[in-house]
PDB file of N, CA and C in Angstrom:
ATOM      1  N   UNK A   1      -0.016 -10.952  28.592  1.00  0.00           N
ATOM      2  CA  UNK A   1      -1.019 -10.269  27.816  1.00  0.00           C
ATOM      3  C   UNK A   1      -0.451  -9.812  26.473  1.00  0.00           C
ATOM      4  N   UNK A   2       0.533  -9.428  26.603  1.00  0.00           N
ATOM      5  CA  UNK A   2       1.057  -9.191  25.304  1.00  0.00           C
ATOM      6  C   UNK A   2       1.448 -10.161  24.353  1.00  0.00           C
ATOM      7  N   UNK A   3       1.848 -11.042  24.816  1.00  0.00           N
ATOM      8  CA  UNK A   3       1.974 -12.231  23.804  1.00  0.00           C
ATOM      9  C   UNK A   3       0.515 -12.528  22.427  1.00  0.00           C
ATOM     10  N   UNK A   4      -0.841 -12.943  24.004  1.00  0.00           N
ATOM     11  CA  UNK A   4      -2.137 -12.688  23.184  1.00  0.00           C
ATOM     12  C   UNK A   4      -1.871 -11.727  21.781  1.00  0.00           C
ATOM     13  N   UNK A   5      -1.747 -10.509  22.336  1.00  0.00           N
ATOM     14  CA  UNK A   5      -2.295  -9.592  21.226  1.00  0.00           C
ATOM     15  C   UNK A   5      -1.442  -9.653  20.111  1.00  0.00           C
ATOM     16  N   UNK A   6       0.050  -9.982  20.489  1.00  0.00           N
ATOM     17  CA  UNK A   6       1.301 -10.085  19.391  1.00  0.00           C
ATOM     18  C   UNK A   6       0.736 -11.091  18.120  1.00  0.00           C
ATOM     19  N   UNK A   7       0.293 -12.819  19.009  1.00  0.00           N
ATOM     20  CA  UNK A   7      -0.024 -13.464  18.295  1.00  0.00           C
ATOM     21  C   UNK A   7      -1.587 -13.394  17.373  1.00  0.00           C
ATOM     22  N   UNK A   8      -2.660 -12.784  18.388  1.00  0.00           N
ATOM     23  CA  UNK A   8      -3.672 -11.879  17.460  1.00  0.00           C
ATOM     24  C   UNK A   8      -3.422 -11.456  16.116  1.00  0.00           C
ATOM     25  N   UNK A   9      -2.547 -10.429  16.186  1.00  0.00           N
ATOM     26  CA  UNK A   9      -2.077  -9.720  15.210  1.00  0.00           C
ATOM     27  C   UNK A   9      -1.593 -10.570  13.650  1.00  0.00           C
ATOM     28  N   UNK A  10      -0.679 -11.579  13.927  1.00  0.00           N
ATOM     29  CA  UNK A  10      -0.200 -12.584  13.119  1.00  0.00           C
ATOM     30  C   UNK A  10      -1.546 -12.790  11.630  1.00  0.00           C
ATOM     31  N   UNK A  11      -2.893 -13.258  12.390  1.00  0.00           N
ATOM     32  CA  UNK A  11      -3.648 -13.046  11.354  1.00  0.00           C
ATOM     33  C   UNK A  11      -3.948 -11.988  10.412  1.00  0.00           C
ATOM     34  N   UNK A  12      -3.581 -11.060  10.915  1.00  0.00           N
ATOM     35  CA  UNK A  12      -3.707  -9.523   9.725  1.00  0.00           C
ATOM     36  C   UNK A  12      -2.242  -9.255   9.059  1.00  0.00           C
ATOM     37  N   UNK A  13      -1.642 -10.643   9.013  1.00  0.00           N
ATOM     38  CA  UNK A  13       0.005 -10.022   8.649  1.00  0.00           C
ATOM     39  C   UNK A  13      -0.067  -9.954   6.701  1.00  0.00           C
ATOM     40  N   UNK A  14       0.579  -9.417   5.955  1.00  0.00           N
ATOM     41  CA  UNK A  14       0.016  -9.691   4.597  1.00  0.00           C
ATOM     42  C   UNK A  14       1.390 -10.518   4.135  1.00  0.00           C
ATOM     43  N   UNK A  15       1.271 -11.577   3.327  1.00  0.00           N
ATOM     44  CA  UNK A  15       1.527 -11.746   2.823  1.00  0.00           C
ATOM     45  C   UNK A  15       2.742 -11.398   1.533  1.00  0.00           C
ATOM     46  N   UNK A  16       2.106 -10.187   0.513  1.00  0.00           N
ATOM     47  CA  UNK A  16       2.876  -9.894  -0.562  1.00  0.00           C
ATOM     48  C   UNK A  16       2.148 -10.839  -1.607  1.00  0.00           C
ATOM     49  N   UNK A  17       1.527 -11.538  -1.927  1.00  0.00           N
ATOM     50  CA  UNK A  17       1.183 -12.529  -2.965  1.00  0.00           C
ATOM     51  C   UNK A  17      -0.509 -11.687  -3.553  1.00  0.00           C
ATOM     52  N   UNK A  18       0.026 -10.887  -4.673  1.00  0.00           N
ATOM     53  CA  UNK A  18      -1.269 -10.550  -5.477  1.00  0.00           C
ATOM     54  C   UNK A  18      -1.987 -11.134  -6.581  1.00  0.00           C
ATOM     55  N   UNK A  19      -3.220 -11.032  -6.303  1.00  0.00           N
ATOM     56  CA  UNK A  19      -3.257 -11.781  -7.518  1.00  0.00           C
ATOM     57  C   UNK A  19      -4.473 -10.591  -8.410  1.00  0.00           C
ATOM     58  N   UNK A  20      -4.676 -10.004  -8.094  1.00  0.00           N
ATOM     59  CA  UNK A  20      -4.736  -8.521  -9.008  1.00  0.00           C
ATOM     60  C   UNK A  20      -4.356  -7.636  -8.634  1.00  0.00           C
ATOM     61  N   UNK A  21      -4.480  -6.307  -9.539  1.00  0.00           N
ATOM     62  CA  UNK A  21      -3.566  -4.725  -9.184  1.00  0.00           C
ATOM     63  C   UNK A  21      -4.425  -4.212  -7.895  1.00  0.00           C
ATOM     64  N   UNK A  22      -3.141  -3.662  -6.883  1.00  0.00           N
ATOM     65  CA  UNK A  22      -3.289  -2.626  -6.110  1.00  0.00           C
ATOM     66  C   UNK A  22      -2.105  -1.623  -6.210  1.00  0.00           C
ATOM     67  N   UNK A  23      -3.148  -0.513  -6.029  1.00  0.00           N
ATOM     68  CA  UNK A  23      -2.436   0.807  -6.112  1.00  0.00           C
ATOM     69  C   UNK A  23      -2.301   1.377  -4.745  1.00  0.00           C
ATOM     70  N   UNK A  24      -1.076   1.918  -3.971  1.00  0.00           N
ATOM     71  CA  UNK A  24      -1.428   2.821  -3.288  1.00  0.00           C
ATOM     72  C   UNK A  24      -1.260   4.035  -3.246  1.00  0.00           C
ATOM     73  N   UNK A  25      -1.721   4.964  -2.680  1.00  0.00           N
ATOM     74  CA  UNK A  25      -1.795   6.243  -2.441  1.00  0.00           C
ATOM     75  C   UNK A  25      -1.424   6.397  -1.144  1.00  0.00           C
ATOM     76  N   UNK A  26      -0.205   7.092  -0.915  1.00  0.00           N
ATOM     77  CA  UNK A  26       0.015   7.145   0.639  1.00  0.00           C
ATOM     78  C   UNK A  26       0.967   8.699   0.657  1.00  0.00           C
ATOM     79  N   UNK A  27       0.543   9.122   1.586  1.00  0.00           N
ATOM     80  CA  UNK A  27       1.521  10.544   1.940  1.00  0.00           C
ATOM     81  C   UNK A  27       2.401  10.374   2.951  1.00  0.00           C
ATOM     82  N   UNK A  28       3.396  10.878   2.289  1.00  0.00           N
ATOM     83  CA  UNK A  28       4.922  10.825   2.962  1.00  0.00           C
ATOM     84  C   UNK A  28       5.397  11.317   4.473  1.00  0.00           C
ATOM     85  N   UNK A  29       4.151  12.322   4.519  1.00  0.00           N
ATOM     86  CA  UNK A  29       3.916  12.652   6.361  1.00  0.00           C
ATOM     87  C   UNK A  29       2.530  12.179   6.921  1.00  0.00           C
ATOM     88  N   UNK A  30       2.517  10.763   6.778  1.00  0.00           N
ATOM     89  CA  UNK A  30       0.972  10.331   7.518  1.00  0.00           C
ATOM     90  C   UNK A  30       1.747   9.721   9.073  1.00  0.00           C
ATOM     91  N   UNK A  31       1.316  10.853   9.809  1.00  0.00           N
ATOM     92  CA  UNK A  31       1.424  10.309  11.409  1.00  0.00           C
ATOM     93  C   UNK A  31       0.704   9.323  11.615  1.00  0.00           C
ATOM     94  N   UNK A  32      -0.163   8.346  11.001  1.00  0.00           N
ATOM     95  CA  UNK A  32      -0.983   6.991  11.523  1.00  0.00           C
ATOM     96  C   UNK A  32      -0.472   5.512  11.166  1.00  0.00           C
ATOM     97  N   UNK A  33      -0.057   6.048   9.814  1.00  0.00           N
ATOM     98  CA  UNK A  33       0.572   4.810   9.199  1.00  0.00           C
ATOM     99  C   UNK A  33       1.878   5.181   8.708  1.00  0.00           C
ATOM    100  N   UNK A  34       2.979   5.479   8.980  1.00  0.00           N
ATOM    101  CA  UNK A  34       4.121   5.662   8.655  1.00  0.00           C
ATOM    102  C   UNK A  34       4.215   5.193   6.852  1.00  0.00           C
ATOM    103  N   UNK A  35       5.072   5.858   6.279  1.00  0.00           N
ATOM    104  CA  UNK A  35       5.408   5.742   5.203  1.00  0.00           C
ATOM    105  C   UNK A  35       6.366   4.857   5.026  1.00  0.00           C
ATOM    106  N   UNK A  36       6.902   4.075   6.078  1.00  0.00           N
ATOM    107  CA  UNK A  36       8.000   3.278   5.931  1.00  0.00           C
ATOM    108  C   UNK A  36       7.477   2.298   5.712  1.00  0.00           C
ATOM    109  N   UNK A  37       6.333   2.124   5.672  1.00  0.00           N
ATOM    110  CA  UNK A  37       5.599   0.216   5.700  1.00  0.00           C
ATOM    111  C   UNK A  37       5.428   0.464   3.739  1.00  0.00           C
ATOM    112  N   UNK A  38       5.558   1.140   2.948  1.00  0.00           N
ATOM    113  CA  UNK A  38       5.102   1.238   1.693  1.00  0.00           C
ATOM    114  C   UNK A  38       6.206   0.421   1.332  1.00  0.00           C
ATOM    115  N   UNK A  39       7.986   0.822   1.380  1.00  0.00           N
ATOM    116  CA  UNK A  39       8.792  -0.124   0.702  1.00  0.00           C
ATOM    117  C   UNK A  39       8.576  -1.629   1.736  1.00  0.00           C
ATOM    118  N   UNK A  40       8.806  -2.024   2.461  1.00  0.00           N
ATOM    119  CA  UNK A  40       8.529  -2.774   3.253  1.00  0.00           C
ATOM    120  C   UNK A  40       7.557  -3.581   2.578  1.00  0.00           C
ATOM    121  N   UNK A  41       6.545  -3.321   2.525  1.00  0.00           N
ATOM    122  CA  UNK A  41       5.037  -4.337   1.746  1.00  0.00           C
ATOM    123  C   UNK A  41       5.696  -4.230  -0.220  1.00  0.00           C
ATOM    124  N   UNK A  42       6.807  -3.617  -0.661  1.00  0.00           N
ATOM    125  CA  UNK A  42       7.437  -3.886  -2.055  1.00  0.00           C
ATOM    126  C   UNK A  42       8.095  -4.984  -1.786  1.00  0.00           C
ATOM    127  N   UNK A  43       8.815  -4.983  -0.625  1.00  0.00           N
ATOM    128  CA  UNK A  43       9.703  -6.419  -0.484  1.00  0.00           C
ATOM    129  C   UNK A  43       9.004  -7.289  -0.299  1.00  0.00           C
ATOM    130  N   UNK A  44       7.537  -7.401   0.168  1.00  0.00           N
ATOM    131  CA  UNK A  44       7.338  -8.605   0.397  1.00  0.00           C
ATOM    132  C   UNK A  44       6.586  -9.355  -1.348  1.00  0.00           C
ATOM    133  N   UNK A  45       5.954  -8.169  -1.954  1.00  0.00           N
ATOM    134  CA  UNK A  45       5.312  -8.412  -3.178  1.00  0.00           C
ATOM    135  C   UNK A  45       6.386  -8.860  -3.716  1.00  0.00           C
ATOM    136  N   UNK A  46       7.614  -8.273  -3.557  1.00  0.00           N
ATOM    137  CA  UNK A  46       8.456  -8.668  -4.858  1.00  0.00           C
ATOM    138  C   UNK A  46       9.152 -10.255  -4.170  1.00  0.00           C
ATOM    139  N   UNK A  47       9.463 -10.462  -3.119  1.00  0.00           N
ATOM    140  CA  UNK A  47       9.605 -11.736  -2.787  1.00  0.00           C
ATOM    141  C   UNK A  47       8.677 -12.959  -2.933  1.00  0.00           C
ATOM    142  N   UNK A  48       7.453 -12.521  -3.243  1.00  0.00           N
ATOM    143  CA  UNK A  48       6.535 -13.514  -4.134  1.00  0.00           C
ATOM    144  C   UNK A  48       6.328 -13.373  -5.248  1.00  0.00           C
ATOM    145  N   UNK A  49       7.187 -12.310  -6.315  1.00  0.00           N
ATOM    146  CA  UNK A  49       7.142 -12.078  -7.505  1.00  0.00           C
ATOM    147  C   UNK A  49       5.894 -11.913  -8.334  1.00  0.00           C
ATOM    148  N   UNK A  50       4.886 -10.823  -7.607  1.00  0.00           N
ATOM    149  CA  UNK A  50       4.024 -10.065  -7.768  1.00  0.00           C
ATOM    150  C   UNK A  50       4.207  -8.285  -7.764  1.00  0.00           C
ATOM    151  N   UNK A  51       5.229  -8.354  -8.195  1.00  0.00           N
ATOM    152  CA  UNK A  51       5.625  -6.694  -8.356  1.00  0.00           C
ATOM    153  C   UNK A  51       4.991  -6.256  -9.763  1.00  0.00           C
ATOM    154  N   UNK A  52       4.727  -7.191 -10.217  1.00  0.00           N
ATOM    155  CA  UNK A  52       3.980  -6.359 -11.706  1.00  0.00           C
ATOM    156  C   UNK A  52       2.603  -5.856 -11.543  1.00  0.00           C
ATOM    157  N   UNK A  53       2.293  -6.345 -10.071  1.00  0.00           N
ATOM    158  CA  UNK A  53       0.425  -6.169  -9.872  1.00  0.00           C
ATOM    159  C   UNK A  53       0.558  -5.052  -8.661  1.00  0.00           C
ATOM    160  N   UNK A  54       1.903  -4.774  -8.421  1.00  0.00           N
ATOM    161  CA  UNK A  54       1.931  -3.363  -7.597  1.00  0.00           C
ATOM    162  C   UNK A  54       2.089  -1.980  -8.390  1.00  0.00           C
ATOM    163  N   UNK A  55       1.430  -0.674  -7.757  1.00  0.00           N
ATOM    164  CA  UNK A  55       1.950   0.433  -7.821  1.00  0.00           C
ATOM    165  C   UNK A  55       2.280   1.449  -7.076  1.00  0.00           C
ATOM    166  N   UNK A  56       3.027   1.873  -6.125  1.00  0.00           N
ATOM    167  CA  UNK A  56       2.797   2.949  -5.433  1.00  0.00           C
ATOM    168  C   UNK A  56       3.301   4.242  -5.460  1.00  0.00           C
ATOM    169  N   UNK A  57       2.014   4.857  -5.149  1.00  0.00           N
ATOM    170  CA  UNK A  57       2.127   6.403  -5.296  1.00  0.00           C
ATOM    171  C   UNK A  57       2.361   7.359  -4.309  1.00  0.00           C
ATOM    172  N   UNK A  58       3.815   7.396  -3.616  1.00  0.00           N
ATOM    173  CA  UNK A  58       3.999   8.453  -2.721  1.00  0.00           C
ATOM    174  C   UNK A  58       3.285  10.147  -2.828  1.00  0.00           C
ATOM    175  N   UNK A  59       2.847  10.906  -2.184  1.00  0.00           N
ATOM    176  CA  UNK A  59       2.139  12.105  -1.909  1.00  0.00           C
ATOM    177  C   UNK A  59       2.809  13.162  -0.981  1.00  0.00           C
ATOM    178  N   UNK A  60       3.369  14.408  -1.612  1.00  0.00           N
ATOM    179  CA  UNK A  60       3.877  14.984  -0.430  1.00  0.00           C
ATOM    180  C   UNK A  60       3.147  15.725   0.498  1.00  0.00           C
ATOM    181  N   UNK A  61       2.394  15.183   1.036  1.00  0.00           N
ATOM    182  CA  UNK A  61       1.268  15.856   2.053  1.00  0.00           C
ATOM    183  C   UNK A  61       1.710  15.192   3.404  1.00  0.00           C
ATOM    184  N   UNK A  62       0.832  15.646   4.250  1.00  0.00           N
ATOM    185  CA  UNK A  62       0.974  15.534   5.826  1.00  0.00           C
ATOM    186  C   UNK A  62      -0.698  15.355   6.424  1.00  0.00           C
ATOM    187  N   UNK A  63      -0.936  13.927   7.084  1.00  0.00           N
ATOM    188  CA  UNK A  63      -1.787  13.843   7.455  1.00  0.00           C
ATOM    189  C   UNK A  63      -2.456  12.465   6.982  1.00  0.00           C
ATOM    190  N   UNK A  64      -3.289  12.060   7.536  1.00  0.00           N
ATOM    191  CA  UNK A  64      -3.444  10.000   7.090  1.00  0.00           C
ATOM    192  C   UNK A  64      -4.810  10.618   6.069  1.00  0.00           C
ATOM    193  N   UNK A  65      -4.587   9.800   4.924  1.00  0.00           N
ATOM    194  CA  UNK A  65      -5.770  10.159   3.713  1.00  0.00           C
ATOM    195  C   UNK A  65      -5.607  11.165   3.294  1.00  0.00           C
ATOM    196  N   UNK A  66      -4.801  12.297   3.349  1.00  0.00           N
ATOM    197  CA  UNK A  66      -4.977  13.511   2.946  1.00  0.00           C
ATOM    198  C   UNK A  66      -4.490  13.374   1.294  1.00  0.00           C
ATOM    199  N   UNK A  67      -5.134  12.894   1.005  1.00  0.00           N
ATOM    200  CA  UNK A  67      -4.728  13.343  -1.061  1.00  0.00           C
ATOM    201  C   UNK A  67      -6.114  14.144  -1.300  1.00  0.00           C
ATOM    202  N   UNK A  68      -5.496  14.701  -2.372  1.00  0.00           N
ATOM    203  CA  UNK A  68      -6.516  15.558  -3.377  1.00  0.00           C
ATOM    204  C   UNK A  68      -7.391  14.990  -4.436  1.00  0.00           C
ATOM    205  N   UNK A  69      -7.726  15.314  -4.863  1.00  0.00           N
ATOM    206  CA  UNK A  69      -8.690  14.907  -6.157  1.00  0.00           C
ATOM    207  C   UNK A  69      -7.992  14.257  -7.266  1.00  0.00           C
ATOM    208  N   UNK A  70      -7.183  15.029  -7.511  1.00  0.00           N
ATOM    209  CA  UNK A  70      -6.218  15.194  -8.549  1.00  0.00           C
ATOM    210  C   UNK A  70      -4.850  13.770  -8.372  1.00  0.00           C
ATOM    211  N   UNK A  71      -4.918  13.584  -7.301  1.00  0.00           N
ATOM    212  CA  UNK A  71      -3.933  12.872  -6.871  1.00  0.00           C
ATOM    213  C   UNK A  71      -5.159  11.381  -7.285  1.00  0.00           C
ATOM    214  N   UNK A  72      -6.018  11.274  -6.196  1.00  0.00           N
ATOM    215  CA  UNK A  72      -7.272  10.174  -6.406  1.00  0.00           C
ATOM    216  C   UNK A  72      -7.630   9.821  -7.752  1.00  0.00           C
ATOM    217  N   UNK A  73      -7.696  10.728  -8.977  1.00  0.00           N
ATOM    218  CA  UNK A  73      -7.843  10.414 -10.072  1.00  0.00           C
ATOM    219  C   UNK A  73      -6.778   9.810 -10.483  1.00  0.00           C
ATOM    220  N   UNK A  74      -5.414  10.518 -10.462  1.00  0.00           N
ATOM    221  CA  UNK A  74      -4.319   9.824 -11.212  1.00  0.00           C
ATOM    222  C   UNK A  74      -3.709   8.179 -10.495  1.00  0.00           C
ATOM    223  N   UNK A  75      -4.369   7.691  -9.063  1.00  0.00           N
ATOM    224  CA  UNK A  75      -3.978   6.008  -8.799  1.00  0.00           C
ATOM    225  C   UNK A  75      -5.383   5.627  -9.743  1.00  0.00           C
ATOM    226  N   UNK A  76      -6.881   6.412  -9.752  1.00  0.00           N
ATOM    227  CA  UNK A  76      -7.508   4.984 -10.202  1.00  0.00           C
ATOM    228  C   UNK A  76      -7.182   5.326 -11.839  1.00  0.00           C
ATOM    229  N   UNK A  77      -6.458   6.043 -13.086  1.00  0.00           N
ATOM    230  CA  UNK A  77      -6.252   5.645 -14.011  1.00  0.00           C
ATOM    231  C   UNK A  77      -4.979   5.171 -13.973  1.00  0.00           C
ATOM    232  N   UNK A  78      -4.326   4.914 -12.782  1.00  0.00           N
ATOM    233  CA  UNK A  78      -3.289   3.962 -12.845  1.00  0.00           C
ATOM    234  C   UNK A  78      -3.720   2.052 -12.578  1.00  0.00           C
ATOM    235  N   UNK A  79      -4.734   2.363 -11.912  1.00  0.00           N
ATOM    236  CA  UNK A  79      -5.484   1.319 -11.732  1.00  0.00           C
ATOM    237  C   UNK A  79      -6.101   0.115 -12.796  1.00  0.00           C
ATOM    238  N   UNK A  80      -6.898   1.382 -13.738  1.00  0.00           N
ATOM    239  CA  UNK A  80      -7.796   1.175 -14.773  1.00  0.00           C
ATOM    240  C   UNK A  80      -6.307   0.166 -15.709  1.00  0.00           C
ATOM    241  N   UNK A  81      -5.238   1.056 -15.858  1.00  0.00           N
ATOM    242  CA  UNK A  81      -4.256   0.863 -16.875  1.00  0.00           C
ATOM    243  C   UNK A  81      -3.881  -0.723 -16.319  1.00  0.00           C
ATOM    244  N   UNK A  82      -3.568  -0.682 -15.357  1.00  0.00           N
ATOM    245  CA  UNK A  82      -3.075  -1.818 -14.149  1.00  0.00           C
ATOM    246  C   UNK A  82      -3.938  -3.135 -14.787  1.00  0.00           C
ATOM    247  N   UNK A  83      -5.330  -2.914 -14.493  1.00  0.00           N
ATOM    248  CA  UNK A  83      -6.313  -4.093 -14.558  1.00  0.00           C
ATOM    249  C   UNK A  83      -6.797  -4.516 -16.226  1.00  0.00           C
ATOM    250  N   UNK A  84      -6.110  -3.721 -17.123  1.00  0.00           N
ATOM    251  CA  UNK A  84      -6.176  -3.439 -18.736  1.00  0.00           C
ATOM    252  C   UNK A  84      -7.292  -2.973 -19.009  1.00  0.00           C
ATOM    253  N   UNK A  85      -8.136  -1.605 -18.544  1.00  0.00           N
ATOM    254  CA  UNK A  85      -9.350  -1.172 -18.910  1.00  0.00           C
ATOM    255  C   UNK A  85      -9.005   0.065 -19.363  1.00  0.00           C
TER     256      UNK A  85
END
């Protein structure tokens, strides 16, 4: 049974190959998604030499989604800058 779901999984694996800007926003204590997958998904962008279409924005908060306003504004004018708008 586990095999199934291992190989399931394979289809949601990413890549690293962008072909426009993403930003993330991630906090440094999210118990759901660990913060360790942020450098992890840099190695893979930069091993397809799409690191110019990355940005990420570590958050020192605690909790999955927990950014502020303030935080949310400053990825999408990193975004805007990102996509040349």
């Amino acid at each position: 049974m586990r095999g199934i779901a291992l190989n399931n999984l394979k289809s949601y694996e990413t890549a690293g190959l962008l072909s426009d800007p993403l930003v993330t926003l991630h906090p440094l204590a999210d118990p759901v998604v660990p913060y360790c997958q942020e450098p992890l998904y840099a190695a893979k962008v930069q091993a397809q030499g799409s690191s110019s279409q990355l940005a990420q924005i570590p958050t020192l908060a605690y909790g999955h989604c927990s950014v502020n306003a303030a935080q949310a504004k400053t990825a999408l004018l990193v975004m805007l800058v990102k996509a040349g708008r």
